[in-house]
N, C-alpha and C. Protein backbone atom coordinates (compact mmCIF):
# COMPACT_ATOMS: atom_id res chain seq x y z
N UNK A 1 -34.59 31.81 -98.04
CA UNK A 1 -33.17 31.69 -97.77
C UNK A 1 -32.65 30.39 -98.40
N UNK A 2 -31.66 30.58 -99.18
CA UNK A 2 -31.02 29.60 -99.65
C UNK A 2 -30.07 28.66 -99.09
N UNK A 3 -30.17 27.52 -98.86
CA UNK A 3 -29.94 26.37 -98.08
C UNK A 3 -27.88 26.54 -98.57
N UNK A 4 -27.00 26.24 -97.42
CA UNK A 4 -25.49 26.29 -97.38
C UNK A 4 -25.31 25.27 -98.28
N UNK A 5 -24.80 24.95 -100.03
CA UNK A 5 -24.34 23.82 -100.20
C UNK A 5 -23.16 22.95 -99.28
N UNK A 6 -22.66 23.63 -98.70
CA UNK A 6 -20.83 23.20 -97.98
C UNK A 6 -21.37 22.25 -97.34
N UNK A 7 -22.52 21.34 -96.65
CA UNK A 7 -22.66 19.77 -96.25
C UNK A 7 -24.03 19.64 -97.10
N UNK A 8 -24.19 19.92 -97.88
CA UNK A 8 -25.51 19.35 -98.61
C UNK A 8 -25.39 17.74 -98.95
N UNK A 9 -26.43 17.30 -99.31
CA UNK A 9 -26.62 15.51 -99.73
C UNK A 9 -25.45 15.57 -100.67
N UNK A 10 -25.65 16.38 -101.49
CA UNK A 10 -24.48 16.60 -103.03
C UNK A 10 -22.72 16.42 -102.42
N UNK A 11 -22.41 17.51 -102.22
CA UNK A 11 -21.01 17.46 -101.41
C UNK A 11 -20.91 16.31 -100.26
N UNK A 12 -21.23 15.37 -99.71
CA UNK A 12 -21.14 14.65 -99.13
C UNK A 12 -20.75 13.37 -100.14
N UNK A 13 -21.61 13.45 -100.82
CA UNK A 13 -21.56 12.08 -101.96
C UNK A 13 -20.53 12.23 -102.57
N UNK A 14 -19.71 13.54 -102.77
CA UNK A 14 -18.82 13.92 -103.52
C UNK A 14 -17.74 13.52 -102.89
N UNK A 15 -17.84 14.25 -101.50
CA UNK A 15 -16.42 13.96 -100.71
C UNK A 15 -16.05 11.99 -100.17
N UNK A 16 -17.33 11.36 -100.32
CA UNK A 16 -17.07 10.00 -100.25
C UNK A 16 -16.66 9.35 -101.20
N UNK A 17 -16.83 9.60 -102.35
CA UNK A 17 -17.11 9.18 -103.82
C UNK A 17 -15.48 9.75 -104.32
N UNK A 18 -14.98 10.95 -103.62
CA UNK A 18 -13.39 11.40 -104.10
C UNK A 18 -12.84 10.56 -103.22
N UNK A 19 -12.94 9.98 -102.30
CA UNK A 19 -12.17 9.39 -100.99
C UNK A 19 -11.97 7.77 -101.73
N UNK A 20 -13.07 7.56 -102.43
CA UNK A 20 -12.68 6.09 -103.19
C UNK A 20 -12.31 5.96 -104.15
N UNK A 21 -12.28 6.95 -104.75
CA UNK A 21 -11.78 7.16 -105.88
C UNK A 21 -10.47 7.23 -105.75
N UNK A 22 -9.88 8.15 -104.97
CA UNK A 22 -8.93 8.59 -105.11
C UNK A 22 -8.17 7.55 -104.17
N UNK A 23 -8.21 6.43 -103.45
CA UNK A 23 -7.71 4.79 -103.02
C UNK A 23 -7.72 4.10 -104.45
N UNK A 24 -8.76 4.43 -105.11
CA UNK A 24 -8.33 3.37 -106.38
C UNK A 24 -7.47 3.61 -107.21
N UNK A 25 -7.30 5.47 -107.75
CA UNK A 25 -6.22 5.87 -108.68
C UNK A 25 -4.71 5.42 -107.40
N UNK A 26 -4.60 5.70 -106.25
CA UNK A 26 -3.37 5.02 -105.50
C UNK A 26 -2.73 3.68 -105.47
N UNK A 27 -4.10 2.75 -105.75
CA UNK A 27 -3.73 1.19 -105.67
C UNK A 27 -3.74 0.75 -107.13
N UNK A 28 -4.38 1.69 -107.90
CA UNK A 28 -3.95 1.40 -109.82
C UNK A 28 -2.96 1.24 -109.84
N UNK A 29 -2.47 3.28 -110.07
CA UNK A 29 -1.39 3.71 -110.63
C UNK A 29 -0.37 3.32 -109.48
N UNK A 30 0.05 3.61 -108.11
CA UNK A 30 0.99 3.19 -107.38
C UNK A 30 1.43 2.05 -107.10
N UNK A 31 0.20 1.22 -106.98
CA UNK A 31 0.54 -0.60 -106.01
C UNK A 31 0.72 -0.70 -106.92
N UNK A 32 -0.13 -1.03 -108.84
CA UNK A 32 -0.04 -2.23 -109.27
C UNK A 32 1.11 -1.12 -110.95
N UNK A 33 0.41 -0.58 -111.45
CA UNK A 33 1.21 0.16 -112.56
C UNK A 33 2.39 0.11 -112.73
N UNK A 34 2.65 1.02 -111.53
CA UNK A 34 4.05 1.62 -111.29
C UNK A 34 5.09 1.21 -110.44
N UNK A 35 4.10 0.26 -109.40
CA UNK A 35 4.81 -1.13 -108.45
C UNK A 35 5.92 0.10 -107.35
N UNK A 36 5.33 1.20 -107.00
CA UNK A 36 6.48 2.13 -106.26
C UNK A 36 6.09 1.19 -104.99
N UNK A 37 5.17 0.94 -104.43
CA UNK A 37 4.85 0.37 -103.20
C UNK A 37 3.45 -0.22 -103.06
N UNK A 38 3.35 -0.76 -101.89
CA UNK A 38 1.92 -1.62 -101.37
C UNK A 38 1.59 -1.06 -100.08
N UNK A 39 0.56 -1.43 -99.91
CA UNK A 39 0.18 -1.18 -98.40
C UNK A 39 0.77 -1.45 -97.23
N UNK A 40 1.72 -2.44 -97.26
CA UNK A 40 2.58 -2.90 -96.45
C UNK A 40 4.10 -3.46 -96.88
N UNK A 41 5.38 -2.39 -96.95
CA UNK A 41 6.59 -2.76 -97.37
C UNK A 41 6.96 -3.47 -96.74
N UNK A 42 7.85 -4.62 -96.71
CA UNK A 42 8.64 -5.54 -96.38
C UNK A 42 9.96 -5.33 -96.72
N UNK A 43 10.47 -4.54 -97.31
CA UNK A 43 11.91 -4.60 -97.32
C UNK A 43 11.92 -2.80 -97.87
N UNK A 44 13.40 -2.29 -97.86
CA UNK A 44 13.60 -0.97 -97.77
C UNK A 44 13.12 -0.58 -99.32
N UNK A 45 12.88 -1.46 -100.12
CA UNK A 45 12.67 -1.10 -101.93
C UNK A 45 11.13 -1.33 -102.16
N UNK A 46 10.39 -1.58 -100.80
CA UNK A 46 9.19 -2.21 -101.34
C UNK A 46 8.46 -2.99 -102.68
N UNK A 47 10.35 -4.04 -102.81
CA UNK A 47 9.83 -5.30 -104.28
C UNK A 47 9.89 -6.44 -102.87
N UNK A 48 8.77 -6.80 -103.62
CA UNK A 48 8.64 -8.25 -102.85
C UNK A 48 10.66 -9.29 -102.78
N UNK A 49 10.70 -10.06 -102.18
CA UNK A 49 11.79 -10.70 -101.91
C UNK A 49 11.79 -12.31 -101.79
N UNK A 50 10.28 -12.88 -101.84
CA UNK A 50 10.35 -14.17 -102.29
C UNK A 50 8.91 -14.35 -102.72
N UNK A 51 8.01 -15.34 -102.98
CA UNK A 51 6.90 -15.42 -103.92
C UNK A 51 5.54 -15.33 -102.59
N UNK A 52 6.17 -15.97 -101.06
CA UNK A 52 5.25 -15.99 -100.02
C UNK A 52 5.27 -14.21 -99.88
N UNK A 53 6.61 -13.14 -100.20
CA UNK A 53 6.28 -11.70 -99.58
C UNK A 53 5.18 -11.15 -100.70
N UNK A 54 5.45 -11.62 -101.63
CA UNK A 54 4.40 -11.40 -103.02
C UNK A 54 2.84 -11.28 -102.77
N UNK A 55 2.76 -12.63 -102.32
CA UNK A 55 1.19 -13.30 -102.07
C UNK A 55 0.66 -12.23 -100.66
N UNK A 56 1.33 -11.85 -100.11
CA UNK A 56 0.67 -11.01 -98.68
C UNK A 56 0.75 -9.71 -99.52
N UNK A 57 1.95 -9.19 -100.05
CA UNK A 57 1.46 -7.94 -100.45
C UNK A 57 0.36 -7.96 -101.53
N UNK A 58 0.52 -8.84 -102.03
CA UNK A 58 -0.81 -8.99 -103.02
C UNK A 58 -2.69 -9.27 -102.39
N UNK A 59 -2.27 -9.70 -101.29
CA UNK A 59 -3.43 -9.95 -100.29
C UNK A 59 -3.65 -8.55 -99.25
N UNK A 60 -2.76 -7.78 -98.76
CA UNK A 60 -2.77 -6.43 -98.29
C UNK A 60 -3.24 -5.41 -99.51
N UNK A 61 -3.14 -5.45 -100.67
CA UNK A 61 -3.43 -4.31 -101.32
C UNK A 61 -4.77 -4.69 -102.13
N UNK A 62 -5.20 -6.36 -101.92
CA UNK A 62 -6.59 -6.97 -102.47
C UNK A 62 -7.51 -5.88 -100.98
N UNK A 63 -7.10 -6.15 -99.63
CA UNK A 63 -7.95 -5.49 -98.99
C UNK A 63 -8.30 -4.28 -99.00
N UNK A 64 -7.05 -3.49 -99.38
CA UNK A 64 -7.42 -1.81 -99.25
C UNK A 64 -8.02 -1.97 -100.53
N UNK A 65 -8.29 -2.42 -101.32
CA UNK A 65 -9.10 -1.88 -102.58
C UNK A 65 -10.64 -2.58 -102.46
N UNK A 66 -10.70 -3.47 -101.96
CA UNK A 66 -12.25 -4.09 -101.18
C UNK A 66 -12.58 -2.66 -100.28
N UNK A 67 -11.96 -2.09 -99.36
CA UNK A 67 -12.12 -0.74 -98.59
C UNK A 67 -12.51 0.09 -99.76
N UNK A 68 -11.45 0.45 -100.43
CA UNK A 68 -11.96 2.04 -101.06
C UNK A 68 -13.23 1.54 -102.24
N UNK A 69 -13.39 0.15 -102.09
CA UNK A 69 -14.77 -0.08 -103.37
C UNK A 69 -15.84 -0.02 -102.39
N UNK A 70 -15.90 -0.31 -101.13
CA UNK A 70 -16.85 -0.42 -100.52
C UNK A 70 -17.24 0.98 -100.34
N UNK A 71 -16.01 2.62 -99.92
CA UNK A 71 -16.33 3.52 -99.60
C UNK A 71 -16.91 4.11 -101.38
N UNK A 72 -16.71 3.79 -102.40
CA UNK A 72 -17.40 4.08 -103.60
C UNK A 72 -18.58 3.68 -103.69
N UNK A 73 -18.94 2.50 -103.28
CA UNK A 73 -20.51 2.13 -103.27
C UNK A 73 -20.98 2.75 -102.37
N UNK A 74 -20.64 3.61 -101.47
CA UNK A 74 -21.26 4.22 -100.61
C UNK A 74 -21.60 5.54 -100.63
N UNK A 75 -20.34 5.81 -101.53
CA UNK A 75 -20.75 7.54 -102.40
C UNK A 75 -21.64 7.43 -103.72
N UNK A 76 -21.56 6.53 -103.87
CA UNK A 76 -22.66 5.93 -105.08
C UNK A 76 -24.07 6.27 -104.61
N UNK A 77 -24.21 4.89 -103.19
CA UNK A 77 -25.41 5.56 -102.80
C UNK A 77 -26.28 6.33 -102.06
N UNK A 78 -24.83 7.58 -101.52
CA UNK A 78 -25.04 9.17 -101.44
C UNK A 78 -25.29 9.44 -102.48
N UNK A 79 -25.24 9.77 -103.60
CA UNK A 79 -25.35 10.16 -104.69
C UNK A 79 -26.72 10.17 -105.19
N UNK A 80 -26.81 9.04 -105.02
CA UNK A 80 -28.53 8.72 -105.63
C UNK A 80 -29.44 9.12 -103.90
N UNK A 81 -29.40 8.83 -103.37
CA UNK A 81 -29.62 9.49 -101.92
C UNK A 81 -30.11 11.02 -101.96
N UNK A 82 -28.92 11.58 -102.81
CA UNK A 82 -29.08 13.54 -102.94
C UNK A 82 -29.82 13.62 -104.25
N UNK A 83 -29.91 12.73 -105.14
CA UNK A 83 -30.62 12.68 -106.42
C UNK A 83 -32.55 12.74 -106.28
N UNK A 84 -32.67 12.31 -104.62
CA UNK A 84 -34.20 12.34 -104.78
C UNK A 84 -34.78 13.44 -104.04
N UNK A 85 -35.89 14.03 -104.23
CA UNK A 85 -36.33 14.72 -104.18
C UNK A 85 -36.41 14.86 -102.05
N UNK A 86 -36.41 16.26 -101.46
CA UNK A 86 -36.48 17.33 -101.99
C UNK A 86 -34.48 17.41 -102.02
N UNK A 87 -34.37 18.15 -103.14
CA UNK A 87 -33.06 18.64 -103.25
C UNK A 87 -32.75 19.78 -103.66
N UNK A 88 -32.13 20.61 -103.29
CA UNK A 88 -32.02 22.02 -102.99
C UNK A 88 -31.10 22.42 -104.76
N UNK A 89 -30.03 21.47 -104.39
CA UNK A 89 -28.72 22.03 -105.13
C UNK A 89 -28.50 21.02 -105.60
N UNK A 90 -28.06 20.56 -107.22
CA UNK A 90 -28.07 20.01 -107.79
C UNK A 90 -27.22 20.38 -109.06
N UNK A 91 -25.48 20.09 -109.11
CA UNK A 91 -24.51 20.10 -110.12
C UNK A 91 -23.04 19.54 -109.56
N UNK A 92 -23.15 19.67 -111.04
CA UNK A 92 -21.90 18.57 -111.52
C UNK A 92 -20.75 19.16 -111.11
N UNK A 93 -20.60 20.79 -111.37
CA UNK A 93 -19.89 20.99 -110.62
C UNK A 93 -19.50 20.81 -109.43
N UNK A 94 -20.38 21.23 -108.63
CA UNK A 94 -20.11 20.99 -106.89
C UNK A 94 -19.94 19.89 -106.47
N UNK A 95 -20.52 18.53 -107.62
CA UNK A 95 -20.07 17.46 -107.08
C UNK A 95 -18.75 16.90 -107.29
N UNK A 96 -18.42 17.37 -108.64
CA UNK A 96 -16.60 17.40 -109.41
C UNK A 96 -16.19 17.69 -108.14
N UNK A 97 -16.46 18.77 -107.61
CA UNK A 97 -15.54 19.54 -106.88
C UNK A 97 -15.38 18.71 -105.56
N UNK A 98 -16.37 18.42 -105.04
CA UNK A 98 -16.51 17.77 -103.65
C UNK A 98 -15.40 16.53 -104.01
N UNK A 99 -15.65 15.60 -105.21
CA UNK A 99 -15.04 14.56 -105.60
C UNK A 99 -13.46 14.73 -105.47
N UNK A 100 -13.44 15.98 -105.90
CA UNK A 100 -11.18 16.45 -105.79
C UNK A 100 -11.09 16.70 -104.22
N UNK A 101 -12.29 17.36 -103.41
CA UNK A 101 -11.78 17.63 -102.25
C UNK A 101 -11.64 15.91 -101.75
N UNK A 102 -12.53 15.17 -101.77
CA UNK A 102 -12.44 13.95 -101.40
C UNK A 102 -11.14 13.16 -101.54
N UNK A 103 -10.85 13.18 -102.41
CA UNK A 103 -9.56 12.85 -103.18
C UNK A 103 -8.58 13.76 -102.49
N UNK A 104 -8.13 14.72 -102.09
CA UNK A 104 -7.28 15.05 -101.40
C UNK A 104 -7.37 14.30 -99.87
N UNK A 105 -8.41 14.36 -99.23
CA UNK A 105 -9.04 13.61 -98.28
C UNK A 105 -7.99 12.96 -97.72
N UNK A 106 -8.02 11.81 -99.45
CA UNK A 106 -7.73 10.70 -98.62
C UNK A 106 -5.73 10.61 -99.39
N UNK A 107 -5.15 10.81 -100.02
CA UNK A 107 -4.26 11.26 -100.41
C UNK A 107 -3.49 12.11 -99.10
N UNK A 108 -4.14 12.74 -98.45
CA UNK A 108 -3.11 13.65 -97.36
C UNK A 108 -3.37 12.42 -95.83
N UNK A 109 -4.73 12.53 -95.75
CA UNK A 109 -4.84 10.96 -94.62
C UNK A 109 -3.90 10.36 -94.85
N UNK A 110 -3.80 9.64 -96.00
CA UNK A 110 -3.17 8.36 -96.21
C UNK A 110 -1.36 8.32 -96.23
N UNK A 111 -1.24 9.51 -96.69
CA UNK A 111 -0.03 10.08 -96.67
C UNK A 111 0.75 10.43 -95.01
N UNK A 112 -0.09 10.99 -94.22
CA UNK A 112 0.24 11.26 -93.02
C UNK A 112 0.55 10.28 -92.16
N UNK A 113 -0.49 9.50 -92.20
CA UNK A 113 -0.45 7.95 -91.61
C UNK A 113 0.44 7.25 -91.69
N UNK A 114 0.33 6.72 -93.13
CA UNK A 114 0.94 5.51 -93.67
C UNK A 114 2.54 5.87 -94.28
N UNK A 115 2.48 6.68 -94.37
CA UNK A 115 3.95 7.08 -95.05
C UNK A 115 5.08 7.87 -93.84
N UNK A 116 4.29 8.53 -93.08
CA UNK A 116 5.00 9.75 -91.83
C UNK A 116 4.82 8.91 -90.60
N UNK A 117 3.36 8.75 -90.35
CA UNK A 117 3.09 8.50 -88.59
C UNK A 117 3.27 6.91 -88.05
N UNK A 118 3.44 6.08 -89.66
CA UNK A 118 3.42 4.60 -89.17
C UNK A 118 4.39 4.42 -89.94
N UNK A 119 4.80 4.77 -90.89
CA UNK A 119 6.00 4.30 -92.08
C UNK A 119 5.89 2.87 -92.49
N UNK A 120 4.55 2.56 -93.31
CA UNK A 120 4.29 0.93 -93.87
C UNK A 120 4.71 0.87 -94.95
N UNK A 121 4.76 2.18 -95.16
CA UNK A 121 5.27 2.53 -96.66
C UNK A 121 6.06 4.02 -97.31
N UNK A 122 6.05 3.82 -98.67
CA UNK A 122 6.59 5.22 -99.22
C UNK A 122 6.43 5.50 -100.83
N UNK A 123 6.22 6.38 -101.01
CA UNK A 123 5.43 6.55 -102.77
C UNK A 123 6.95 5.81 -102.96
N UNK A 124 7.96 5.95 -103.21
CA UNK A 124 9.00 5.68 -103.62
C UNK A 124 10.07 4.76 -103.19
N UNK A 125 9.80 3.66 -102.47
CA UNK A 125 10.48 3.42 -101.32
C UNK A 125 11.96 2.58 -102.23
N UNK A 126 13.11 3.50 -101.18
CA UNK A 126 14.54 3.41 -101.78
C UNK A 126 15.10 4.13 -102.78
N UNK A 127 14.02 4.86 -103.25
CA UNK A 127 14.47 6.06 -104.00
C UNK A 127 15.31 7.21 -103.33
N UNK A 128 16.76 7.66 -103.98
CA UNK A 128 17.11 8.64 -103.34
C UNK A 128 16.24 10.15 -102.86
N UNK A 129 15.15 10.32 -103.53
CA UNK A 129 14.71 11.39 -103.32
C UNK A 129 13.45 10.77 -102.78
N UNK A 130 13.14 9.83 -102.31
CA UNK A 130 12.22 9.28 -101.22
C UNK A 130 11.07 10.04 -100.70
N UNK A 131 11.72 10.91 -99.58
CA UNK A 131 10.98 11.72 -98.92
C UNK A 131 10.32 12.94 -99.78
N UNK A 132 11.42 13.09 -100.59
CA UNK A 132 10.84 14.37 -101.59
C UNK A 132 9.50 13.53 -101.61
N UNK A 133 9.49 12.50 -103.04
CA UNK A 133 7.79 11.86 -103.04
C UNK A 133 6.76 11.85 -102.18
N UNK A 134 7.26 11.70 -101.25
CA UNK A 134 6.50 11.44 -100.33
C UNK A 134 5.38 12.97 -99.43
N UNK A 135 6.61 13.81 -99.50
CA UNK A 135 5.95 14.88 -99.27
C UNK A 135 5.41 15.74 -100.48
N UNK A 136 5.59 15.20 -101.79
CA UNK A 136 5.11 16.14 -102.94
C UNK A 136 3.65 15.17 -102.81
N UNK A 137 3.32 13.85 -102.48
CA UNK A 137 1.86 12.93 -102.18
C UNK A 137 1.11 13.65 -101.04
N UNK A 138 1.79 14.12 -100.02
CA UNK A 138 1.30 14.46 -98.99
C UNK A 138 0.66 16.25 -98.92
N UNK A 139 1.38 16.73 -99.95
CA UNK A 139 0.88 18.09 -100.35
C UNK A 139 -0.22 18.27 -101.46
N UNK A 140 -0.05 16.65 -101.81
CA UNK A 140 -1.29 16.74 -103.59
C UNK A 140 -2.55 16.71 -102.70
N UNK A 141 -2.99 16.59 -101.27
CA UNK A 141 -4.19 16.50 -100.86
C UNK A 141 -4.66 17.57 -100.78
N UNK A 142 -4.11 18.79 -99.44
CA UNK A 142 -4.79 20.10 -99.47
C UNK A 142 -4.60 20.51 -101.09
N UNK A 143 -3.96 20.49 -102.20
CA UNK A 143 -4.07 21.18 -103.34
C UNK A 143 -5.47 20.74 -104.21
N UNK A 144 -5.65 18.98 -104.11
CA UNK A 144 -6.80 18.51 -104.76
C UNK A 144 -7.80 19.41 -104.17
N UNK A 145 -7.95 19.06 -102.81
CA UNK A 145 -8.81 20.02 -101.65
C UNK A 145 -9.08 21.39 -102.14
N UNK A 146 -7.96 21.92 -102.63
CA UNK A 146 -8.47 23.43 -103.11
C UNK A 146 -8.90 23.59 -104.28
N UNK A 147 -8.60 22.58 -104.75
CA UNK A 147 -8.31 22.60 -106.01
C UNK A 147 -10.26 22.42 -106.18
N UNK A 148 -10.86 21.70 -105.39
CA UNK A 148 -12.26 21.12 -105.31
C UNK A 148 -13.21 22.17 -104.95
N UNK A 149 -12.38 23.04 -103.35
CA UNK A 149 -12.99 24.06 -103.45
C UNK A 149 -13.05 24.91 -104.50
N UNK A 150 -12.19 25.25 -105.11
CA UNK A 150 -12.62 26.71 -105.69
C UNK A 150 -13.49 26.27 -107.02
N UNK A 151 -13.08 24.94 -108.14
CA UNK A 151 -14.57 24.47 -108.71
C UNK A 151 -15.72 24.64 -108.39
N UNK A 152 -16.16 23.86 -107.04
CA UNK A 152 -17.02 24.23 -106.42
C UNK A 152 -17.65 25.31 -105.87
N UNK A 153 -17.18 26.19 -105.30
CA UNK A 153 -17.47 27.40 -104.60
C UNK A 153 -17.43 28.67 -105.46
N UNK A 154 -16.15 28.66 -106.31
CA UNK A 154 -15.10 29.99 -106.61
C UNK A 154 -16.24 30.61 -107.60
N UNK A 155 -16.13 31.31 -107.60
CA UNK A 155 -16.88 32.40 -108.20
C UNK A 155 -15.91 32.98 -109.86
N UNK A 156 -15.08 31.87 -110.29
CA UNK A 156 -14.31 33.04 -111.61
C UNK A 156 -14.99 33.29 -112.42
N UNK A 157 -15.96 33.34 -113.07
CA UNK A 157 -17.22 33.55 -114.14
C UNK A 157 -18.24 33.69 -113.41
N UNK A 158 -19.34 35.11 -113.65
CA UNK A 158 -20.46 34.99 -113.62
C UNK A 158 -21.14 33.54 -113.17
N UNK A 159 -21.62 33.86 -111.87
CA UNK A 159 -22.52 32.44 -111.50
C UNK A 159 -24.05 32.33 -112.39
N UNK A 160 -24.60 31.85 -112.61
CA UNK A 160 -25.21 31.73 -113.31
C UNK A 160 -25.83 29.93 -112.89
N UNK A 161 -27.33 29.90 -112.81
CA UNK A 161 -27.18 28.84 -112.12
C UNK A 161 -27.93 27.79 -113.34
N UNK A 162 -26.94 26.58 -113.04
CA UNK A 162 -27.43 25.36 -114.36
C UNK A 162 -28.42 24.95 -114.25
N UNK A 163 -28.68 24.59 -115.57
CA UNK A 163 -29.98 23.64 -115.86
C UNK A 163 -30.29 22.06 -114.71
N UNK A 164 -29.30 22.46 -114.24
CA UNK A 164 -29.55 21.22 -113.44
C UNK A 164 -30.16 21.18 -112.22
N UNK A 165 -30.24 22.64 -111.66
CA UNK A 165 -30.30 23.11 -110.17
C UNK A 165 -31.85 22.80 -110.60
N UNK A 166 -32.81 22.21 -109.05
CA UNK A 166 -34.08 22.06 -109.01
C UNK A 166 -34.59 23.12 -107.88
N UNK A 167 -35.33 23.31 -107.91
CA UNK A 167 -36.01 24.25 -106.80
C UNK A 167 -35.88 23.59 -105.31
């Protein structure tokens, strides 16, 4: 009988490893890129308003990215963890995949929380269409999520199992 991949060593490493990942593409492209917001707004536009609101938001978004590096070194070493022997299931796919579900993870978490249930922030903050953003961030999670499952799982081509799978 063939062992359930859906919590294997593999998908675990995946879903931790998308969860930090997907904090770092947020604090890239959102905090620092695109400057829509930080971890903690201070005013309704989330731009800083003097050089001391600067230095804290710059010190609030140094911490969440110490967080999501720490939760990457940790899917890192899940990763190598599911890499040693005995291991059932073994691909890139399922781990891609686990990695987008992860990444939705934390994209709909973070979204629910921080944007809806605590309001520290907003993908857009002072943008007229605000909330739109906010709920098109908050919907990119279950989609990554599916988007991970069906890589992972979906069956659209002949399964056929890779060179990678070990006994």
């Amino acid at each position: 009988m063939k062992p359930s991949p859906l919590f294997s060593p593999l998908v675990r490493a995946g879903l931790v490893l998308g969860l930090g990942l997907g904090g770092f593409f947020d604090g890239i492209v959102f905090h620092q890129i695109l400057g829509w917001h930080h971890v903690v707004c201070t005013t309704a536009t989330c731009q800083p308003d003097s050089i001391a609101a600067l230095q804290l938001q710059n010190t609030q978004d140094g911490w969440f990215h110490f967080s999501v590096w720490l939760l990457t070194i940790s899917g890192v070493v899940l990763l190598f963890r599911a890499a040693c022997p005995p291991v059932s299931l073994w691909s890139g796919r399922l781990l891609g995949g686990a990695m987008l579900a992860g990444w939705g993870a934390f994209n709909f978490t973070e979204g629910l929380i921080n944007h809806h249930l605590l309001g520290l922030h907003h993908v857009r903050p002072g943008h007229p269409h605000e909330f739109l953003y906010d709920m098109l961030f908050l919907a990119s999670g279950p989609a990554l999520a599916a988007a991970g499952w069906v890589i992972s799982y979906g069956r659209l081509t002949p399964h056929r199992p890779s060179p990678g799978i070990r006994p």
